[in-house]
N, C-alpha and C. Protein backbone atom coordinates (compact mmCIF):
# COMPACT_ATOMS: atom_id res chain seq x y z
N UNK A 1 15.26 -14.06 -5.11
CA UNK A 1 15.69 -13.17 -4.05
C UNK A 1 14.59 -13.06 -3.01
N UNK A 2 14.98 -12.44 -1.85
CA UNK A 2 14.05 -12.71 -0.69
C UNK A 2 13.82 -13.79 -0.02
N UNK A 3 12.92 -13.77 1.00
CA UNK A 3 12.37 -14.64 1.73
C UNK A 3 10.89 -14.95 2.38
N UNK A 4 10.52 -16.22 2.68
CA UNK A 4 9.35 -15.81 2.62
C UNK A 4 9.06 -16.50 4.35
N UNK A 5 8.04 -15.18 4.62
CA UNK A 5 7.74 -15.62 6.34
C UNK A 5 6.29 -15.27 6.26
N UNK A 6 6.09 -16.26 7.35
CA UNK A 6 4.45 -16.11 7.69
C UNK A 6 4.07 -15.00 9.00
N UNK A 7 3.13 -14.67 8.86
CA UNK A 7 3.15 -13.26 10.01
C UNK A 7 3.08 -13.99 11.28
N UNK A 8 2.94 -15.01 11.62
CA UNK A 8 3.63 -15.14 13.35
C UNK A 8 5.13 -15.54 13.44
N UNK A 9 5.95 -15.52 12.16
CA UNK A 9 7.56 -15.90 12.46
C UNK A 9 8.02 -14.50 12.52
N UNK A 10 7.09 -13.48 11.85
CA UNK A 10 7.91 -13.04 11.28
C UNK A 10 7.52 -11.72 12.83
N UNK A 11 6.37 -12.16 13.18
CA UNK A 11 6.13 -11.29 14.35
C UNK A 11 6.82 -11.50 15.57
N UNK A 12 7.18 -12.65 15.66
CA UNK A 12 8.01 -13.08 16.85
C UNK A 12 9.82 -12.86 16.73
N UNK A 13 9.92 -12.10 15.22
CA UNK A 13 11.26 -11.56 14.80
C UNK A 13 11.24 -10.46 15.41
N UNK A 14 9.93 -9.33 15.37
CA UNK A 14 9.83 -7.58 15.34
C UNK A 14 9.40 -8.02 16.96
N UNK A 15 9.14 -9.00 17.68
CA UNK A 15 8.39 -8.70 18.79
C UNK A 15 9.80 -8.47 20.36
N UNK A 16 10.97 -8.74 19.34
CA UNK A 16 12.45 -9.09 20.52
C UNK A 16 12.66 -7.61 20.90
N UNK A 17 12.49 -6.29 19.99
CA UNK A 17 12.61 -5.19 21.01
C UNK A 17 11.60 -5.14 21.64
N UNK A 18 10.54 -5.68 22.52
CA UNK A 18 9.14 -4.84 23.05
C UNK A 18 9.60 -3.67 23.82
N UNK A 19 10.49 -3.77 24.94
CA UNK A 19 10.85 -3.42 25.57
C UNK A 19 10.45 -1.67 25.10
N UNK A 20 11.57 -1.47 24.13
CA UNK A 20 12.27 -0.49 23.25
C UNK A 20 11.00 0.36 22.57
N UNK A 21 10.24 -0.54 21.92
CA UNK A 21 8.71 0.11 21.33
C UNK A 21 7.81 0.76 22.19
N UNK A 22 7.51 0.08 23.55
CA UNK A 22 6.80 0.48 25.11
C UNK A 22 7.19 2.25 25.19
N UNK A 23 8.75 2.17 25.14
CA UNK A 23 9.04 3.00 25.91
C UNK A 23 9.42 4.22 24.79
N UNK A 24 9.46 3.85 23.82
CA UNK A 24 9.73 4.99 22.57
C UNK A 24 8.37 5.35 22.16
N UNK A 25 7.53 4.51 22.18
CA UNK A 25 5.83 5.46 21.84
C UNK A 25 6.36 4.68 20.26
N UNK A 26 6.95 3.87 19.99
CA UNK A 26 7.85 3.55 18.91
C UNK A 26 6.41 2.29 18.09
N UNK A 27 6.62 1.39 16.56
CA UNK A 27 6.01 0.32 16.67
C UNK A 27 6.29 -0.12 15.31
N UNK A 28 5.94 -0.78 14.45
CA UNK A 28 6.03 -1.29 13.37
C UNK A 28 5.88 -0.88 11.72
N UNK A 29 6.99 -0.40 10.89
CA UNK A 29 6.20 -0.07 9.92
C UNK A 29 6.02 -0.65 8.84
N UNK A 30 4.66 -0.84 7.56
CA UNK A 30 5.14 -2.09 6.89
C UNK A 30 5.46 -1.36 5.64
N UNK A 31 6.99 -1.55 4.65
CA UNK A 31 6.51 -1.09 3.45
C UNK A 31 7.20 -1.89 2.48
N UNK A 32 7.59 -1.80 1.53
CA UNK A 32 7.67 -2.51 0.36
C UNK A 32 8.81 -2.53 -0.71
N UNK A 33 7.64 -2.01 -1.90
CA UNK A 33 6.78 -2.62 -2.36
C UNK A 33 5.69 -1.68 -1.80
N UNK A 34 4.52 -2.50 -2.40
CA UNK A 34 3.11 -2.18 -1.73
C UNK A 34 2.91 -3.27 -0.99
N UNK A 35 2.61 -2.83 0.78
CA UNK A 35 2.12 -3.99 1.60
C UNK A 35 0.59 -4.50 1.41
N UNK A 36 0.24 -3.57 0.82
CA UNK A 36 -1.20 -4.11 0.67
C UNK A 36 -1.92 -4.41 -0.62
N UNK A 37 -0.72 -5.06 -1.21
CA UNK A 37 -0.63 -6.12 -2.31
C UNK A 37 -0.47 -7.68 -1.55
N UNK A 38 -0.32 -8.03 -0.42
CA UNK A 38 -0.50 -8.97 0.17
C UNK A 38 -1.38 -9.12 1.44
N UNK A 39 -2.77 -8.19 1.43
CA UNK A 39 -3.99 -8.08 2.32
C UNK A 39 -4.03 -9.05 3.40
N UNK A 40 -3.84 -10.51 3.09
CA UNK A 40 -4.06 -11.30 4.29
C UNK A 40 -2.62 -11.72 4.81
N UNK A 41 -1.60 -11.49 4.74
CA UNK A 41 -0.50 -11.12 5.75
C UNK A 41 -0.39 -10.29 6.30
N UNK A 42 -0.72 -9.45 6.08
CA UNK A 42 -0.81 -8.10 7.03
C UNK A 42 -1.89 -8.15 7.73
N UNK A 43 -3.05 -8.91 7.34
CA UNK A 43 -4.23 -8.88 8.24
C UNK A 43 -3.34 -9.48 9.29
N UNK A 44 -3.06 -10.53 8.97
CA UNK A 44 -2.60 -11.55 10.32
C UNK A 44 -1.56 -10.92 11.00
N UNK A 45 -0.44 -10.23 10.53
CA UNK A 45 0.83 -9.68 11.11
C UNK A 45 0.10 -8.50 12.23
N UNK A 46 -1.26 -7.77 11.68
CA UNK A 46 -1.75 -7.15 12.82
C UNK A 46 -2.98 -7.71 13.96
N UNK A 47 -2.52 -8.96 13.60
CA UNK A 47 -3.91 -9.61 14.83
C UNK A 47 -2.23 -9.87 15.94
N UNK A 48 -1.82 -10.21 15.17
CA UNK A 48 -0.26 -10.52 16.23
C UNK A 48 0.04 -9.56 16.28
N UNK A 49 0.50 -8.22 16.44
CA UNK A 49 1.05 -6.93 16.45
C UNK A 49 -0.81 -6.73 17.75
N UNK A 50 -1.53 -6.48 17.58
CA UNK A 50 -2.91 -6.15 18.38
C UNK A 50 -2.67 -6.84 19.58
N UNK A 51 -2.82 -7.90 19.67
CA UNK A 51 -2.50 -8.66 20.84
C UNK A 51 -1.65 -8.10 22.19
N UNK A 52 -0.46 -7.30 21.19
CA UNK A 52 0.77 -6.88 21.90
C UNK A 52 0.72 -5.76 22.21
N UNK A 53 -0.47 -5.01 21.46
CA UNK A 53 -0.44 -3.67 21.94
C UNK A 53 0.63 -2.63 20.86
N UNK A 54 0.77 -3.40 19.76
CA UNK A 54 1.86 -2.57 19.56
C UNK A 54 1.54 -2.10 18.22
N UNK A 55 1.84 -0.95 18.26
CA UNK A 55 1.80 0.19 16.98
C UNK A 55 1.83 -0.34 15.34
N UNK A 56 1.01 -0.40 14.55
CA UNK A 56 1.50 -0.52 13.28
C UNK A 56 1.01 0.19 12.38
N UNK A 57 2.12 0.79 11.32
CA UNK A 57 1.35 1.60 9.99
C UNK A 57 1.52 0.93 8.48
N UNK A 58 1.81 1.24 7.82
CA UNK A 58 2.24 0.97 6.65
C UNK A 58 2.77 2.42 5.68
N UNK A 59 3.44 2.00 4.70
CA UNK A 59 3.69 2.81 3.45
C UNK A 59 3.29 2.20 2.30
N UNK A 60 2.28 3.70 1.80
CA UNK A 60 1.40 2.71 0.58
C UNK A 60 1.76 4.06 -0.43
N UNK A 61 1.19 3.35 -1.52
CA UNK A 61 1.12 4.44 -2.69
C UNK A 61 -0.48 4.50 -3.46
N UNK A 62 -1.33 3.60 -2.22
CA UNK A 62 -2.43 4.13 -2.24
C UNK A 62 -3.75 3.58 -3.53
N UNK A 63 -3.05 2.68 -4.67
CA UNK A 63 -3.43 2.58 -5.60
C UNK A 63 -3.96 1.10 -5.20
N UNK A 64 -4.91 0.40 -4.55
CA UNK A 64 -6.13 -0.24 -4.07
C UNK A 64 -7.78 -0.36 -3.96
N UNK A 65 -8.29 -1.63 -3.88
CA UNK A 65 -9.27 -1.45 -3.71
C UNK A 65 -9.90 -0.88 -2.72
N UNK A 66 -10.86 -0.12 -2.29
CA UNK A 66 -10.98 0.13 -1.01
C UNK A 66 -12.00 -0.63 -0.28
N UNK A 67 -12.78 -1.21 -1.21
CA UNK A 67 -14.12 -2.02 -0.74
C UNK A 67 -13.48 -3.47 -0.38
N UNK A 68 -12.10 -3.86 -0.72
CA UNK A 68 -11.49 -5.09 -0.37
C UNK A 68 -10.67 -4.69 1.01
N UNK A 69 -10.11 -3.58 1.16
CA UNK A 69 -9.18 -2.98 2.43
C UNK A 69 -9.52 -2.57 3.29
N UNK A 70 -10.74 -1.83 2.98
CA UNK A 70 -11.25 -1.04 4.04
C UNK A 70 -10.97 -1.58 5.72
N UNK A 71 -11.57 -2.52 6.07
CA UNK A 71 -11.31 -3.29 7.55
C UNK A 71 -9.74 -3.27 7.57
N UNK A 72 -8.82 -3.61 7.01
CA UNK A 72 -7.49 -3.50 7.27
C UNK A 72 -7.29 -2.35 7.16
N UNK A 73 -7.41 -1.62 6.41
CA UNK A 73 -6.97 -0.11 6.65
C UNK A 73 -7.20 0.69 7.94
N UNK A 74 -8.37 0.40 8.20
CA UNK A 74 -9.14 1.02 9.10
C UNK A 74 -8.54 0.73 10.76
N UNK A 75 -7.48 -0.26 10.71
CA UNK A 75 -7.49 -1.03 11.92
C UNK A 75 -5.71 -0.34 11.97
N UNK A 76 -5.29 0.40 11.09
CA UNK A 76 -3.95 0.85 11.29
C UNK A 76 -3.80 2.06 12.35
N UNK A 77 -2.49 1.96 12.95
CA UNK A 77 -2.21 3.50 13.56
C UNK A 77 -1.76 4.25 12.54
N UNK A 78 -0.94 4.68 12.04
CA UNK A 78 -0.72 5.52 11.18
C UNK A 78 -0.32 4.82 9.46
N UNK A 79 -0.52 6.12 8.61
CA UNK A 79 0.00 5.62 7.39
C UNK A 79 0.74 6.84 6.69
N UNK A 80 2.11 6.54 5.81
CA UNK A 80 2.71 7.69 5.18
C UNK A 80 1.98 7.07 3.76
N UNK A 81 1.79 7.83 3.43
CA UNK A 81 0.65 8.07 1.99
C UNK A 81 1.38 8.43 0.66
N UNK A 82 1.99 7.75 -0.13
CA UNK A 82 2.66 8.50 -1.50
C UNK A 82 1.87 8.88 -2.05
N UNK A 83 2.34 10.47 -2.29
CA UNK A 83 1.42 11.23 -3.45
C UNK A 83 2.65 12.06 -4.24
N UNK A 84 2.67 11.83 -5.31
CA UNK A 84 3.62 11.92 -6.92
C UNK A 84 3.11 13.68 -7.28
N UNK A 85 1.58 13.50 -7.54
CA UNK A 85 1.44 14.67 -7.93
C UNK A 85 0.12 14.79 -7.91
N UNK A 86 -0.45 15.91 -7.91
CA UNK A 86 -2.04 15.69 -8.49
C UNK A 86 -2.65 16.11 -9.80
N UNK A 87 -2.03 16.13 -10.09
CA UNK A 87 -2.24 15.88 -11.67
C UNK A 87 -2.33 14.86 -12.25
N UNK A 88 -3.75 14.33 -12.75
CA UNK A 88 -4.09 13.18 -13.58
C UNK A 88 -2.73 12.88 -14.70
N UNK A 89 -3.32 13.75 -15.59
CA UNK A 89 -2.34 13.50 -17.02
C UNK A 89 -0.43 13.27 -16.66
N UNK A 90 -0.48 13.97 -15.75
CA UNK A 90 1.21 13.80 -15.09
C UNK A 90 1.03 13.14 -14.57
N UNK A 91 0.25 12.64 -13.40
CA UNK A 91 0.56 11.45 -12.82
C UNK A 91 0.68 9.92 -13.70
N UNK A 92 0.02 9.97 -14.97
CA UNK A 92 -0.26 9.16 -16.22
C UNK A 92 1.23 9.26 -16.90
N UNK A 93 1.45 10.55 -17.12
CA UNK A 93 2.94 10.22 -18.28
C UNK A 93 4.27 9.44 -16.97
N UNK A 94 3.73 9.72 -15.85
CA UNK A 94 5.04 9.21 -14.55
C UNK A 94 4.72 7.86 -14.49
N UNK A 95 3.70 7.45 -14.91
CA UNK A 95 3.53 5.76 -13.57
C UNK A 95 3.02 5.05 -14.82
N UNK A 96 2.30 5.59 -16.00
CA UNK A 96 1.12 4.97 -16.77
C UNK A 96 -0.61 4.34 -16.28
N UNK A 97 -0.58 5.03 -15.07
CA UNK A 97 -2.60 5.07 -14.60
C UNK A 97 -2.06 6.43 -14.08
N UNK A 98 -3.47 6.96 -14.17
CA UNK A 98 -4.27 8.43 -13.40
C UNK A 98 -4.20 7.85 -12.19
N UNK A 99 -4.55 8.99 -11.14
CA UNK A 99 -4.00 9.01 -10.13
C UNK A 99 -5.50 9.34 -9.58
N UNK A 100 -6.50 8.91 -10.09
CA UNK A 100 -7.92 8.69 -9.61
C UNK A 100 -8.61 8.05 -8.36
N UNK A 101 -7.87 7.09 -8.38
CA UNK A 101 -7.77 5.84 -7.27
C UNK A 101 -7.31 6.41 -6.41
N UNK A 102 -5.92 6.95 -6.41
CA UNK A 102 -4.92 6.87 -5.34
C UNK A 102 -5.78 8.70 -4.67
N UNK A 103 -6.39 9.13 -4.84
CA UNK A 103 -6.65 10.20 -4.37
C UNK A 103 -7.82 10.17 -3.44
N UNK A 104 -8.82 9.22 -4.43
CA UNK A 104 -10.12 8.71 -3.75
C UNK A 104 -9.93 8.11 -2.38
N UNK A 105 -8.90 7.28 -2.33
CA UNK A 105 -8.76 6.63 -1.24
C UNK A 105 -7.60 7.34 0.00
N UNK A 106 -7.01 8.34 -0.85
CA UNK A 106 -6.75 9.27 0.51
C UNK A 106 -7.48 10.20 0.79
N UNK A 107 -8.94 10.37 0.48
CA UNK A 107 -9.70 11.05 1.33
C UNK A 107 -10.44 10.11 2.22
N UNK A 108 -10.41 8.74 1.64
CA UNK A 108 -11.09 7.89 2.54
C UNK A 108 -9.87 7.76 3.65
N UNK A 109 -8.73 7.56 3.67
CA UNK A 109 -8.02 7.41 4.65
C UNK A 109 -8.23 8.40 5.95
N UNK A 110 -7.81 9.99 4.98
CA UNK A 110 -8.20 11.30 6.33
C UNK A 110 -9.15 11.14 6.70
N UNK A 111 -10.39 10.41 6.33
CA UNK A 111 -11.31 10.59 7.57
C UNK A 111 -11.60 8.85 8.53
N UNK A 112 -10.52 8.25 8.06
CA UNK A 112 -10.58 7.40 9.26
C UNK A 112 -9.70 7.85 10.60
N UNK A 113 -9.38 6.88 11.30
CA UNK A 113 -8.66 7.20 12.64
C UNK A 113 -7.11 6.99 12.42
N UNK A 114 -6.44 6.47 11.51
CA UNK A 114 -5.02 6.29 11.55
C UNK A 114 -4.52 8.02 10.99
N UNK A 115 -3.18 8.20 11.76
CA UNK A 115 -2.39 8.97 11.85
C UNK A 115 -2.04 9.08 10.39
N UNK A 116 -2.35 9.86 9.10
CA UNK A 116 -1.67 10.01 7.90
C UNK A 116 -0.74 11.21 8.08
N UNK A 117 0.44 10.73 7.11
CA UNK A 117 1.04 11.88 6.87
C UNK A 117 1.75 11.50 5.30
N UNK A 118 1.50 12.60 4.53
CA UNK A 118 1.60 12.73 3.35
C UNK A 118 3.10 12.45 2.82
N UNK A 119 3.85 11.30 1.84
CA UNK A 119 5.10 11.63 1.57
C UNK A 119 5.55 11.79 0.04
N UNK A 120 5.60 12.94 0.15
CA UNK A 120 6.03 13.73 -1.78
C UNK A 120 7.25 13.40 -2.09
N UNK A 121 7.42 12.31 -3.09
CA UNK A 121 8.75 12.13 -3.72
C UNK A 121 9.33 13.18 -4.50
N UNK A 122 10.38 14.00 -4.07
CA UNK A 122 10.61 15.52 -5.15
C UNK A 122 11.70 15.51 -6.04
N UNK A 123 10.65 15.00 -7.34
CA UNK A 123 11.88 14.51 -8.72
C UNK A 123 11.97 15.68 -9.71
N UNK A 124 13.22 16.70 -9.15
CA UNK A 124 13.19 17.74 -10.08
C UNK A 124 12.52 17.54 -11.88
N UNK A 125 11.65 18.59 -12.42
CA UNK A 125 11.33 19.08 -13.64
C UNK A 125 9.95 17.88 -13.88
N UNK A 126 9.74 17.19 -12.94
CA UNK A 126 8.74 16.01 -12.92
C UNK A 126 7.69 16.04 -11.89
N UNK A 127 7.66 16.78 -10.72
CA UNK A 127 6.58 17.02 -9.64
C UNK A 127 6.81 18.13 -9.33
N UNK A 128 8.02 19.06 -9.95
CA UNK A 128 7.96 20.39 -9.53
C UNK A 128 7.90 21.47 -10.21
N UNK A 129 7.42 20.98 -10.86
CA UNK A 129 6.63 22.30 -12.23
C UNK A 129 5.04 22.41 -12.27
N UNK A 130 4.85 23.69 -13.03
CA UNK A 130 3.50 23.61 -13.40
C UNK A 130 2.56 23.73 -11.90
N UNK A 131 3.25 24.58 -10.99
CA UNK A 131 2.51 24.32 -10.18
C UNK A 131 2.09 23.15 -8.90
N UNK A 132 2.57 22.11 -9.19
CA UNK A 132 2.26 20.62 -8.55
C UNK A 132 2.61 20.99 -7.37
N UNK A 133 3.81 21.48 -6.56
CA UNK A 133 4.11 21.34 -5.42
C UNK A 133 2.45 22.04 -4.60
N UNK A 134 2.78 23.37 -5.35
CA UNK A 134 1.18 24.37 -4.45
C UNK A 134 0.04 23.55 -4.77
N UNK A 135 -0.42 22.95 -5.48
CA UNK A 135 -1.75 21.69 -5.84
C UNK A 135 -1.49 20.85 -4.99
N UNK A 136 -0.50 20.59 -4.50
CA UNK A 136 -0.24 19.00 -3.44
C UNK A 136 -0.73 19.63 -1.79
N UNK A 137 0.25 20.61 -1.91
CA UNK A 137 -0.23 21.73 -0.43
C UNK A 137 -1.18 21.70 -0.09
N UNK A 138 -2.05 22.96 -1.37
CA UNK A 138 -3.49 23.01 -1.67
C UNK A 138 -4.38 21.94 -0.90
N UNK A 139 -4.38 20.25 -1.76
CA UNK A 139 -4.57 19.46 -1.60
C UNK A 139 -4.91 18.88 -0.06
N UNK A 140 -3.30 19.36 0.13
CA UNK A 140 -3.25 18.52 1.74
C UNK A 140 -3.70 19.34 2.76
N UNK A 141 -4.21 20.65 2.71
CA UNK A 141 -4.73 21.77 3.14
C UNK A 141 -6.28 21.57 3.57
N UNK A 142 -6.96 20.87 2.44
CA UNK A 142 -8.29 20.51 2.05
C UNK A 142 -8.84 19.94 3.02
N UNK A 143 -8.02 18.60 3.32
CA UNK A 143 -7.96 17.51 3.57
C UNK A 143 -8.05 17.44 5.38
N UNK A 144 -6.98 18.49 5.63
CA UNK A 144 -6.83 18.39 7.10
C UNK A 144 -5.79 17.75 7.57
N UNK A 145 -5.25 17.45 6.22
CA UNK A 145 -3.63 16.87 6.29
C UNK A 145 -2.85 17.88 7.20
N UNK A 146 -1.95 17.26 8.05
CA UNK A 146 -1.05 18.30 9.05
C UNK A 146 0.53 17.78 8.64
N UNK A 147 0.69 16.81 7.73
CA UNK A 147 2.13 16.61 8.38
C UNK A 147 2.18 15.52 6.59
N UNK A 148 3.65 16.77 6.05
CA UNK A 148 4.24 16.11 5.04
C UNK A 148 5.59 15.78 4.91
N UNK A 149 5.70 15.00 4.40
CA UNK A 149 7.61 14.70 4.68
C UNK A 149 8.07 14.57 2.76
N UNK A 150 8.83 15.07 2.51
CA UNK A 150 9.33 15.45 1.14
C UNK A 150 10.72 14.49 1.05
N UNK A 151 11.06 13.66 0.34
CA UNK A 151 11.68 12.65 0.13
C UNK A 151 12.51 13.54 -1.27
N UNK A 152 13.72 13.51 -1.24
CA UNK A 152 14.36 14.14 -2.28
C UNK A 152 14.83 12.95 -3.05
N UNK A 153 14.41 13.31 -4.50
CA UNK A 153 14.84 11.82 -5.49
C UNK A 153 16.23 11.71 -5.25
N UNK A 154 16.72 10.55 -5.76
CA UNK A 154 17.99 10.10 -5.55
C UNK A 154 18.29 9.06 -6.40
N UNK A 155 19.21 8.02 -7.20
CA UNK A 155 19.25 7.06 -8.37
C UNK A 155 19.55 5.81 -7.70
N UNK A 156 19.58 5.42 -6.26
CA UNK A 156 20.34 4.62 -5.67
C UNK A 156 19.37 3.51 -6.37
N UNK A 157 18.47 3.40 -6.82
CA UNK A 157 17.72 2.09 -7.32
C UNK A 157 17.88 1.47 -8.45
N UNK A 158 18.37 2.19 -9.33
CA UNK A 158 18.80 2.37 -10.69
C UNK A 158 19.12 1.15 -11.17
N UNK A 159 20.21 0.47 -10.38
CA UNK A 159 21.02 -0.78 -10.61
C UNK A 159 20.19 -1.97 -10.47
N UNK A 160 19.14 -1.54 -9.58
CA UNK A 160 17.93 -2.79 -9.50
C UNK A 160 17.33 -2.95 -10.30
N UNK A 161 17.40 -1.67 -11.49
CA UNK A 161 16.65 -2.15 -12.44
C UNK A 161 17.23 -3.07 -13.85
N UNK A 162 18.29 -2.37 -13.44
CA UNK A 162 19.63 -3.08 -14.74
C UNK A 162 19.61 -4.74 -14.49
N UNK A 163 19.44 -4.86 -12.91
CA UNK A 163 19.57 -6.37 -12.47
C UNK A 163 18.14 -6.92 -12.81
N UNK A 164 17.15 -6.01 -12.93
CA UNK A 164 15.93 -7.16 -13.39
C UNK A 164 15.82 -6.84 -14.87
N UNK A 165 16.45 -6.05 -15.99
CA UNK A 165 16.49 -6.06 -17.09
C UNK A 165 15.16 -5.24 -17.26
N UNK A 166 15.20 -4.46 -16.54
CA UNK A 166 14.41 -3.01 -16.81
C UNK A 166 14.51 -1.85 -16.97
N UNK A 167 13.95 -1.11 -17.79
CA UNK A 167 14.20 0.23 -18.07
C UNK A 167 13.80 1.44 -16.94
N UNK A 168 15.16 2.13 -16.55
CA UNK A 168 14.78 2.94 -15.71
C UNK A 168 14.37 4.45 -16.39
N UNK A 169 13.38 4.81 -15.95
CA UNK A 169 12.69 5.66 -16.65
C UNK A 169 13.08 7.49 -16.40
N UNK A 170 13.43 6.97 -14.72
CA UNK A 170 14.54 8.35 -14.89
C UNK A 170 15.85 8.37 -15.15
N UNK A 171 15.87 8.09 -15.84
CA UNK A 171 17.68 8.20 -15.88
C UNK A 171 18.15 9.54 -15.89
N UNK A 172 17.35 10.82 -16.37
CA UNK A 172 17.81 11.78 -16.67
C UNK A 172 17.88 12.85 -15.16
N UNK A 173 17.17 12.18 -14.09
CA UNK A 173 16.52 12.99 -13.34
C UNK A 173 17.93 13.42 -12.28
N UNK A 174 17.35 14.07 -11.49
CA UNK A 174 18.50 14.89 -10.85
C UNK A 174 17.62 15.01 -9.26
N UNK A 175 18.79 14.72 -8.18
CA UNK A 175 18.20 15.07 -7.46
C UNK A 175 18.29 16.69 -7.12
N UNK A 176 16.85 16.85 -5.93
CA UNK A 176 16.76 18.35 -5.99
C UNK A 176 17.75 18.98 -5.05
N UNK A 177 17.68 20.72 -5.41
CA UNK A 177 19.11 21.31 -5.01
C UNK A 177 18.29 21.56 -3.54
N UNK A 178 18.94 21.84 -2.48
CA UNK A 178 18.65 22.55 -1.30
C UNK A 178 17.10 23.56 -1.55
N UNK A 179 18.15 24.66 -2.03
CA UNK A 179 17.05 25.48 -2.54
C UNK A 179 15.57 25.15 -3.04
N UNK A 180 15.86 23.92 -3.89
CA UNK A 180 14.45 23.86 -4.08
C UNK A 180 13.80 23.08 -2.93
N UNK A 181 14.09 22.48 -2.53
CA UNK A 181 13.11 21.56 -1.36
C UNK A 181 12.91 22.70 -0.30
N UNK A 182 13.37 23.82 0.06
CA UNK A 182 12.80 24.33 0.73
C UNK A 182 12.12 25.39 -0.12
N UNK A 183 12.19 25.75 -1.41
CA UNK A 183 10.59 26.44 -1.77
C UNK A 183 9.87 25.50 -2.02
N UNK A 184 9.45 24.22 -1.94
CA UNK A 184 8.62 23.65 -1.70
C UNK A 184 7.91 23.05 -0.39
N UNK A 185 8.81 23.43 0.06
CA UNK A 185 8.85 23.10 1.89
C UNK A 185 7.97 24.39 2.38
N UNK A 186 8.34 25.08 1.64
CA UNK A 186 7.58 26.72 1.99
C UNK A 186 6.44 26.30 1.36
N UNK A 187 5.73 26.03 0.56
CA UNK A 187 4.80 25.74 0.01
C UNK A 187 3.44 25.31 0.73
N UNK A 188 3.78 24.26 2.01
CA UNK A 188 3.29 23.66 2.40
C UNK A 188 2.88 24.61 3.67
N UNK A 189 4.08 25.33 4.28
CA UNK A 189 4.23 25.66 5.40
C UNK A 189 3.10 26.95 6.04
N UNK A 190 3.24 27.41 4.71
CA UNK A 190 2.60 29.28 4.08
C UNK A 190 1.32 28.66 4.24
N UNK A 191 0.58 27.35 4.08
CA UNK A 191 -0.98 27.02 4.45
C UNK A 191 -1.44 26.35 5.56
N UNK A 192 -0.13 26.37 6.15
CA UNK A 192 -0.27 25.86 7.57
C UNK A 192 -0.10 24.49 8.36
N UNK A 193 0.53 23.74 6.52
CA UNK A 193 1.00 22.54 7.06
C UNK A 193 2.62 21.78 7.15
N UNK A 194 2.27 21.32 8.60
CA UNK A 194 3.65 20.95 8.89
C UNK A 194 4.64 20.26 8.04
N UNK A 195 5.57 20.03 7.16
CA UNK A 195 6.78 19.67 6.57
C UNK A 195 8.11 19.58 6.76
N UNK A 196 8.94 18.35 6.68
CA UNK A 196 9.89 18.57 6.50
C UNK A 196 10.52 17.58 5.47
N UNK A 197 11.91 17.64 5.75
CA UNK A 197 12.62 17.22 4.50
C UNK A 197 13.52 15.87 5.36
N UNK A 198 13.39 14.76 4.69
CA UNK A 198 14.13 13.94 4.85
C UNK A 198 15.22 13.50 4.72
């Protein structure tokens, strides 16, 4: 499945609206997957994207080297940042690694120059207990984080996993009710950072 392009085909695909990007303040976003599981396509997709002047971020989940990324990272306009939870041991029973890495390197991110904004996947009884939502806030409070976007779980992937003969690990999960995404939406808001719900 898929296809495979080299970053000047694939730039001269994204480059047919310019027009549209100019005038929307608009530009490129890369995500996945993890895009920066493939470091030197994206290097190149932004020497062609630079050239043009034109905007690019990515969506990561953050779990990288940083002493290998750093120069690519550093050269982005913005990035939406997955953060699960901050909790080690929960972030461990959700993914199977601590969430050590992925934290380290979003403080290295806030203090570079790309635009972050934080995006909390909200998988009822799994990131919203125990506190996690106000620790993520907390967190993004710290940080100087201004801007989170809350992604409400949903199963639409489910079947992708049946098709690669994998076990989906939420099966039980539920997405969240109204109600709760906005006491967690409040969460964020009550410390002064911007949120909304997708």
């Amino acid at each position: 499945m898929g296809e495979y392009w080299l970053p000047e085909d694939l730039y001269r695909r994204l480059a047919g609206p310019m027009r549209f990007y100019r005038n929307s303040g608009g530009g490129v976003t890369l995500s996945g997957g993890e895009p920066l599981a493939q470091p030197e396509f994206v290097r190149g997709l932004l020497d062609y994207c630079a050239r043009a002047s034109l905007a690019v971020g990515i969506e990561t989940c953050g779990y990288w080297d940083w002493t290998r990324l750093e120069s690519l990272v550093e050269r982005l306009d913005f990035i939406y940042y997955d953060l699960k939870c901050v909790s080690a041991d929960r972030h461990r029973q959700l993914t199977g690694h601590d969430n050590r890495l992925i934290l380290e390197n979003l403080r290295r991110v806030v203090r570079g120059r790309a635009k972050t904004i934080v995006t909390v996947p909200v998988v009822p009884g799994v990131n919203t207990v125990d506190e996690e939502p106000a620790a993520i806030a907390d967190l993004c409070r710290e940080l100087g984080i201004r801007a989170v976007r809350l992604l409400p779980y949903h199963a639409l992937g489910s079947a992708k996993y049946e098709e690669l003969g994998r076990e989906y690990k939420l099966e039980h999960a539920r997405p969240p009710s109204r109600e709760e995404l906005d006491n967690i939406r409040a969460e964020f808001t009550d410390r002064g950072v911007d949120c909304w719900i997708e």
